[in-house]
N, C-alpha and C. Protein backbone atom coordinates (compact mmCIF):
# COMPACT_ATOMS: atom_id res chain seq x y z
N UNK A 1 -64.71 -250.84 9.72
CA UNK A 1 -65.41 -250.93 8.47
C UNK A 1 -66.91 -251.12 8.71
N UNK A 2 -67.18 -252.11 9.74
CA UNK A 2 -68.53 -252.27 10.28
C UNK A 2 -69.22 -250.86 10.54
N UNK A 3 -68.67 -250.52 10.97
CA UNK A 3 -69.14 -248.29 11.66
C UNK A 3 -69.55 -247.47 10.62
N UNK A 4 -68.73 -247.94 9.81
CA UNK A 4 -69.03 -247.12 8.40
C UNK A 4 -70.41 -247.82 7.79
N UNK A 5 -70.39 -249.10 7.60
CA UNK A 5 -71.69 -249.45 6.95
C UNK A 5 -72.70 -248.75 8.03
N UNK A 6 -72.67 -249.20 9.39
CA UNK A 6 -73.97 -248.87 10.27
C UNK A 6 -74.21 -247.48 9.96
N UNK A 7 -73.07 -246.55 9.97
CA UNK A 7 -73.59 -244.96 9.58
C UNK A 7 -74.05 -244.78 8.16
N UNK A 8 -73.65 -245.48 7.57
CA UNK A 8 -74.32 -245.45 5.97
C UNK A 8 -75.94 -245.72 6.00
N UNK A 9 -76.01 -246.64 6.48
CA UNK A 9 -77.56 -247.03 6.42
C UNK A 9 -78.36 -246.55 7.52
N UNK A 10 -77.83 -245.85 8.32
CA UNK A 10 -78.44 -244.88 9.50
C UNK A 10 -78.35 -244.06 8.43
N UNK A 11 -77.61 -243.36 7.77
CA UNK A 11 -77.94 -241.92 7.20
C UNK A 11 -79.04 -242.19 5.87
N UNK A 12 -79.26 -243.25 5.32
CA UNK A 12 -79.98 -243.45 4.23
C UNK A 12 -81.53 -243.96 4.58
N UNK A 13 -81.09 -244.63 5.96
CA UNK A 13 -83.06 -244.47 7.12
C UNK A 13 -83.50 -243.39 7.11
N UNK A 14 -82.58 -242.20 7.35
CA UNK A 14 -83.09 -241.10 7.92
C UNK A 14 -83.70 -240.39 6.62
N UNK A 15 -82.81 -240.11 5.62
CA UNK A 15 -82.99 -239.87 3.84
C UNK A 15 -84.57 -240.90 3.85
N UNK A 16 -84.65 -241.45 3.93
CA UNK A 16 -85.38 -242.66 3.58
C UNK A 16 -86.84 -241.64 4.44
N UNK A 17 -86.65 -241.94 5.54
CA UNK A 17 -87.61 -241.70 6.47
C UNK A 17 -88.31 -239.89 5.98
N UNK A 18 -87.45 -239.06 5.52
CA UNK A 18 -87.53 -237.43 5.13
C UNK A 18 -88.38 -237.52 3.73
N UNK A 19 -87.99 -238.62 2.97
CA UNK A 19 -88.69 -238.94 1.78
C UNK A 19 -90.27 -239.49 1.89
N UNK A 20 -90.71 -240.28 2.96
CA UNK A 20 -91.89 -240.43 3.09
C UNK A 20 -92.24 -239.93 3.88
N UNK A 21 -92.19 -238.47 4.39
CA UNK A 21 -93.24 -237.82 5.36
C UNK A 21 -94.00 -237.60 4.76
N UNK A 22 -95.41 -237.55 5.28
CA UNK A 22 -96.48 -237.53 5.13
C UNK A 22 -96.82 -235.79 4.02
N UNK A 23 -97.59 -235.77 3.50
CA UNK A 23 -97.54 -234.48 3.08
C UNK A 23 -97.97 -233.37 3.81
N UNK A 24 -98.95 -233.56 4.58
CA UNK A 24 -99.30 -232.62 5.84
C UNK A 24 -98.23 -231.86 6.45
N UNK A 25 -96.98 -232.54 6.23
CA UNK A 25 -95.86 -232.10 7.23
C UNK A 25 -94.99 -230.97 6.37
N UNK A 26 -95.23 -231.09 4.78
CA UNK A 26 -95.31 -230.23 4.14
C UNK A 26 -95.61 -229.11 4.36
N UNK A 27 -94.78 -227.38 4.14
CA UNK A 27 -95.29 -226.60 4.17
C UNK A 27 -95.29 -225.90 2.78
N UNK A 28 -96.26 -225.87 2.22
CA UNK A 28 -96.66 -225.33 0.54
C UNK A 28 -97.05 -224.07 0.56
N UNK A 29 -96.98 -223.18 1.83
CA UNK A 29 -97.00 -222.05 1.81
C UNK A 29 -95.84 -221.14 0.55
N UNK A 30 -94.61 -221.78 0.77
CA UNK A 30 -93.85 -221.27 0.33
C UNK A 30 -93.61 -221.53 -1.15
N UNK A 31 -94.29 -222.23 -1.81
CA UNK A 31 -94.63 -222.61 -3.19
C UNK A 31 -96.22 -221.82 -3.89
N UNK A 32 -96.80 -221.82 -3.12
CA UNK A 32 -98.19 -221.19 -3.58
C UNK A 32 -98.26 -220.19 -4.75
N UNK A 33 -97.45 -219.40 -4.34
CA UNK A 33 -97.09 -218.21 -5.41
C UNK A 33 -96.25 -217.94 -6.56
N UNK A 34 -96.03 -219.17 -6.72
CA UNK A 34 -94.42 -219.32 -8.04
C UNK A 34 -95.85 -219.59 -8.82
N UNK A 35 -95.14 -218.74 -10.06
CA UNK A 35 -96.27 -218.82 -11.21
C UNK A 35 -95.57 -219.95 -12.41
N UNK A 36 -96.43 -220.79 -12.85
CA UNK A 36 -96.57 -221.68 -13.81
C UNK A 36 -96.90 -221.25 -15.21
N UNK A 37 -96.46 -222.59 -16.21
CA UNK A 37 -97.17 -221.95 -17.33
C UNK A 37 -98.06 -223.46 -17.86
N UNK A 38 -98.86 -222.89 -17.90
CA UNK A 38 -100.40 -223.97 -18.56
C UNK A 38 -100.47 -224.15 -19.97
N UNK A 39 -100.30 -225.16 -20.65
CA UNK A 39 -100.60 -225.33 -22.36
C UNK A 39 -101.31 -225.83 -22.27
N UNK A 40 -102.40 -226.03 -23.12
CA UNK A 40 -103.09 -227.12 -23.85
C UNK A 40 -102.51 -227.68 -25.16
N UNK A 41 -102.74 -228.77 -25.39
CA UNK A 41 -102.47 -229.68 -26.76
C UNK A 41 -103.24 -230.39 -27.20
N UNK A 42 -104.17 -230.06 -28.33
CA UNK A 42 -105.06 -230.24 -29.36
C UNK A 42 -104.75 -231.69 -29.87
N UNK A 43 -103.34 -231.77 -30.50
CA UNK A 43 -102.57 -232.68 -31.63
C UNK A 43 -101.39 -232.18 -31.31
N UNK A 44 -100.86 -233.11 -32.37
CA UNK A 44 -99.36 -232.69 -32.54
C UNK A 44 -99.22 -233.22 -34.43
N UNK A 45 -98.57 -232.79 -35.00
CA UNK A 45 -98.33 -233.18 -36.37
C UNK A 45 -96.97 -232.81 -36.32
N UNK A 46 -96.41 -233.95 -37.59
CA UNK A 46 -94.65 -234.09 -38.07
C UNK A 46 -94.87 -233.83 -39.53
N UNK A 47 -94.32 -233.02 -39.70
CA UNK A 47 -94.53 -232.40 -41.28
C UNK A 47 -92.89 -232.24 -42.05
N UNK A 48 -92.41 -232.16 -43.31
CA UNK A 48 -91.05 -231.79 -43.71
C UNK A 48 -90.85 -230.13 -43.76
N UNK A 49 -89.91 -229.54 -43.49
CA UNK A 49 -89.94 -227.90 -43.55
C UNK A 49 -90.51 -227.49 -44.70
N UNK A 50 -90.28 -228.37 -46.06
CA UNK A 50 -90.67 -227.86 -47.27
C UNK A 50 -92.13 -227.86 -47.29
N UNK A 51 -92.82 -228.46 -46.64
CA UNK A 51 -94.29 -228.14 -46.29
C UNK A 51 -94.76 -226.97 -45.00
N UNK A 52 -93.56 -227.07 -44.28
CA UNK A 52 -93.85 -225.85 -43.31
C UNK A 52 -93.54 -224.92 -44.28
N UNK A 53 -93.13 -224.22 -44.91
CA UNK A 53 -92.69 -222.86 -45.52
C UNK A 53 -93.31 -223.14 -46.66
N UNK A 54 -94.58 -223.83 -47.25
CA UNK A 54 -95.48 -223.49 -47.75
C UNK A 54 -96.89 -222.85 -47.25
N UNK A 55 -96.81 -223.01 -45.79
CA UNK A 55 -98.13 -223.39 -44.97
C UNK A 55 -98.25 -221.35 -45.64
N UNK A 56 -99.67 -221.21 -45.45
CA UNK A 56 -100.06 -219.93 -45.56
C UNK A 56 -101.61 -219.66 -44.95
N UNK A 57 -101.73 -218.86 -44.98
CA UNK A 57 -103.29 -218.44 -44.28
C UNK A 57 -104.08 -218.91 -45.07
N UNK A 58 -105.32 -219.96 -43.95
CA UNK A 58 -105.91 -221.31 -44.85
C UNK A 58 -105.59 -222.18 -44.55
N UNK A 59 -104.23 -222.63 -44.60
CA UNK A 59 -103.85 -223.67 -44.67
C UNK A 59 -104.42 -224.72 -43.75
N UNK A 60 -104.28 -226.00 -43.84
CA UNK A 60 -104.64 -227.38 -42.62
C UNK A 60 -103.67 -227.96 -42.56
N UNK A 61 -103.75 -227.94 -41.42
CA UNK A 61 -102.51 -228.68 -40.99
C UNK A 61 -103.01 -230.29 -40.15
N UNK A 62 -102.92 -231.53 -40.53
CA UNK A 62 -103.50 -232.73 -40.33
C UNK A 62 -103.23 -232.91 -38.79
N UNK A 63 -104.09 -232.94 -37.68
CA UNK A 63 -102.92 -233.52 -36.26
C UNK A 63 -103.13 -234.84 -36.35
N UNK A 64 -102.47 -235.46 -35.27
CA UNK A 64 -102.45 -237.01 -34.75
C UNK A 64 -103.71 -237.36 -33.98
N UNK A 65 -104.78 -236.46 -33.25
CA UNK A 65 -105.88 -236.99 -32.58
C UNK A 65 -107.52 -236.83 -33.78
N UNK A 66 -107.85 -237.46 -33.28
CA UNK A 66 -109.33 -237.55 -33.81
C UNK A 66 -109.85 -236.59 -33.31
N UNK A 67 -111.18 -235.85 -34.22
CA UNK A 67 -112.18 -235.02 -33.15
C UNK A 67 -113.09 -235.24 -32.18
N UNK A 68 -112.95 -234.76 -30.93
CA UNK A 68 -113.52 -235.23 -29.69
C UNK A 68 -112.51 -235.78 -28.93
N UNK A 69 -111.69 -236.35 -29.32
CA UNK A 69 -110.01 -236.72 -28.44
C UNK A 69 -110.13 -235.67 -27.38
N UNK A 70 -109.79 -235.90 -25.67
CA UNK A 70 -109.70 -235.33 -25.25
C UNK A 70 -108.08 -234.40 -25.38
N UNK A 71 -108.14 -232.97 -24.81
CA UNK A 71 -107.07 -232.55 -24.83
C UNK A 71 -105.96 -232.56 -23.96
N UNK A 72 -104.49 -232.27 -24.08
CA UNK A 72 -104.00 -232.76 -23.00
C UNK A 72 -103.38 -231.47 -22.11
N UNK A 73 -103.28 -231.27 -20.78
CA UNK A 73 -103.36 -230.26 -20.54
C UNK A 73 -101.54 -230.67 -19.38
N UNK A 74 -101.07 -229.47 -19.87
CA UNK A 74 -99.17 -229.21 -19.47
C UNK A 74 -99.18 -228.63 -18.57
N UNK A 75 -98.55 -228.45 -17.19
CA UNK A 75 -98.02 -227.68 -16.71
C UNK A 75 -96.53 -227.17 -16.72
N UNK A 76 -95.74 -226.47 -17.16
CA UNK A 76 -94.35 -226.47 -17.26
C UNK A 76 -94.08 -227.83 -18.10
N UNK A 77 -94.54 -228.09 -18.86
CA UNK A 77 -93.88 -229.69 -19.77
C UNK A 77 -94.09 -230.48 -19.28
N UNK A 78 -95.16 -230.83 -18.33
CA UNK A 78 -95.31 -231.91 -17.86
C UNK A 78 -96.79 -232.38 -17.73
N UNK A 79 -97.36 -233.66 -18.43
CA UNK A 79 -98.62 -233.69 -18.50
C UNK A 79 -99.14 -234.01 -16.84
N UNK A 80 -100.83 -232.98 -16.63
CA UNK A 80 -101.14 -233.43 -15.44
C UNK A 80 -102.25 -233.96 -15.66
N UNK A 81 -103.32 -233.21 -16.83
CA UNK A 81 -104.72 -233.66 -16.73
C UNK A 81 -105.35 -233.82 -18.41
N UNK A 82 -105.84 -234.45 -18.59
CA UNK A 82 -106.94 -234.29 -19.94
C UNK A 82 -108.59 -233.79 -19.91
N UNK A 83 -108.66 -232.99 -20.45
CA UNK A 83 -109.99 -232.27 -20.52
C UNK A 83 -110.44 -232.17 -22.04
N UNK A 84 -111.78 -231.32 -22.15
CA UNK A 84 -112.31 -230.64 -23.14
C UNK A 84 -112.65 -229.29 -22.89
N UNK A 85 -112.94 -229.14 -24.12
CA UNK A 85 -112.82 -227.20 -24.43
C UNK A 85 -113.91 -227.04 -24.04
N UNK A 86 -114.38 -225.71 -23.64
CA UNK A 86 -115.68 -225.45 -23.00
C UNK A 86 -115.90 -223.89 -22.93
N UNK A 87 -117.09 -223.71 -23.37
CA UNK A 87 -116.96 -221.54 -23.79
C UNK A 87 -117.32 -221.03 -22.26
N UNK A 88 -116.86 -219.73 -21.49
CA UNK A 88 -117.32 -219.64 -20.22
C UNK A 88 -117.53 -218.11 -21.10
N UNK A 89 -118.51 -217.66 -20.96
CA UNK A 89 -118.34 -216.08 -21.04
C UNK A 89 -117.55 -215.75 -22.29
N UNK A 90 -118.01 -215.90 -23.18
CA UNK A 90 -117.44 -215.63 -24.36
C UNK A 90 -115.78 -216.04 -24.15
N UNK A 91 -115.45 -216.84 -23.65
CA UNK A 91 -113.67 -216.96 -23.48
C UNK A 91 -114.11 -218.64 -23.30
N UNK A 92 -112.32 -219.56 -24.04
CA UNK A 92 -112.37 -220.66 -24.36
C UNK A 92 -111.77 -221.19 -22.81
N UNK A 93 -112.14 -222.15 -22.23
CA UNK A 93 -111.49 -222.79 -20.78
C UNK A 93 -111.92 -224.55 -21.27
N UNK A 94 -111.14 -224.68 -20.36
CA UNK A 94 -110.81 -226.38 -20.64
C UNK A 94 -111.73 -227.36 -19.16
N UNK A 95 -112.37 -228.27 -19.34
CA UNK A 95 -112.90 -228.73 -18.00
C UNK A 95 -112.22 -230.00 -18.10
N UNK A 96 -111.82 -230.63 -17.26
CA UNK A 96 -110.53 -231.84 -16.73
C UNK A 96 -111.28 -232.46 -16.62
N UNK A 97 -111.35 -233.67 -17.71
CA UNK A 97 -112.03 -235.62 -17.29
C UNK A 97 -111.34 -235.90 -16.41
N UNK A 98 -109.89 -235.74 -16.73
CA UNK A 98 -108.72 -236.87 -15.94
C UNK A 98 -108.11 -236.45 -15.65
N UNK A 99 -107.69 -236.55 -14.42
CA UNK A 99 -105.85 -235.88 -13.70
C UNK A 99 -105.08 -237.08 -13.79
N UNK A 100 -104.04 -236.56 -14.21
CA UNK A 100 -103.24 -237.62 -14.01
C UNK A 100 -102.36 -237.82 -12.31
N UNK A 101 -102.59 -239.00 -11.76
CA UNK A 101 -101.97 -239.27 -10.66
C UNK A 101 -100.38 -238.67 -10.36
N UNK A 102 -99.63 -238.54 -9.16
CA UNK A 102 -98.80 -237.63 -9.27
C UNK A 102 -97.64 -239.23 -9.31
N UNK A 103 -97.86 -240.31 -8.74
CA UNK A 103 -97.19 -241.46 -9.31
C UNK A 103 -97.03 -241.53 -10.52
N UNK A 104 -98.65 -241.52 -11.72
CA UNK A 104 -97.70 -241.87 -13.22
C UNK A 104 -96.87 -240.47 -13.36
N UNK A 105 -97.21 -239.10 -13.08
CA UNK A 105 -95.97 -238.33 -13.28
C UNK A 105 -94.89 -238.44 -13.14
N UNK A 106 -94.70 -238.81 -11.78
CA UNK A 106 -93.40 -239.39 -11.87
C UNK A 106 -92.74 -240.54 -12.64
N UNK A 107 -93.58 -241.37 -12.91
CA UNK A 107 -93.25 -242.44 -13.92
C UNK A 107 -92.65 -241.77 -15.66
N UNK A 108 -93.43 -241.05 -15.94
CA UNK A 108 -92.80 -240.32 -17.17
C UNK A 108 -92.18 -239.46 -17.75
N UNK A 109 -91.58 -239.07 -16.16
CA UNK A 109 -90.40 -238.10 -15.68
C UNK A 109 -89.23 -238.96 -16.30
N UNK A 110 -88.87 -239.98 -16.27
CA UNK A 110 -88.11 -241.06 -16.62
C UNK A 110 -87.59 -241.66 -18.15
């Protein structure tokens, strides 16, 4: 029974040890090229349908942030950074105040 624990926690060192390699040891070659999808989010508003299926061209729709709120910027559903809007060449792009750390990501994975 002893053998069994020692191989248990030998195999969960090793798990253990594979989990904190360094990232260098990483090869991200093989990720580089998977394409993502990027949102931005302005606001968000909660409305009843009977006000959605009035909405018409014109319409306002109230969000939850103030103006100047930074925006929040998604990768695949997952927040990474907050920025503001910014014109480059007649086209709208976003410049990043804040990244979010890849710790709180994981924190709100949860």
């Amino acid at each position: 029974m002893n053998n069994d624990i020692d191989a248990s926690l030998a195999q969960f060192d090793a798990l253990q040890a594979e989990a904190n390699r360094a990232p260098a040891d990483l090869n991200l070659d093989v990720i580089l090229d998977v394409p993502v999808t990027i949102s931005l989010e302005v606001g968000r508003a909660r409305i009843p349908i009977r006000n959605l299926l009035q909405l018409n061209q014109g319409s306002v729709v109230e969000l939850d942030r103030a103006a100047g709120e930074p925006l929040d910027l998604y990768v695949n559903g997952t927040l990474i950074a907050h920025g503001e809007v910014v014109v480059v060449n007649d086209r709208f792009g976003v410049r990043l105040t804040d990244v979010v750390s890849p710790a709180e990501r994981i924190k709100r994975l949860k």
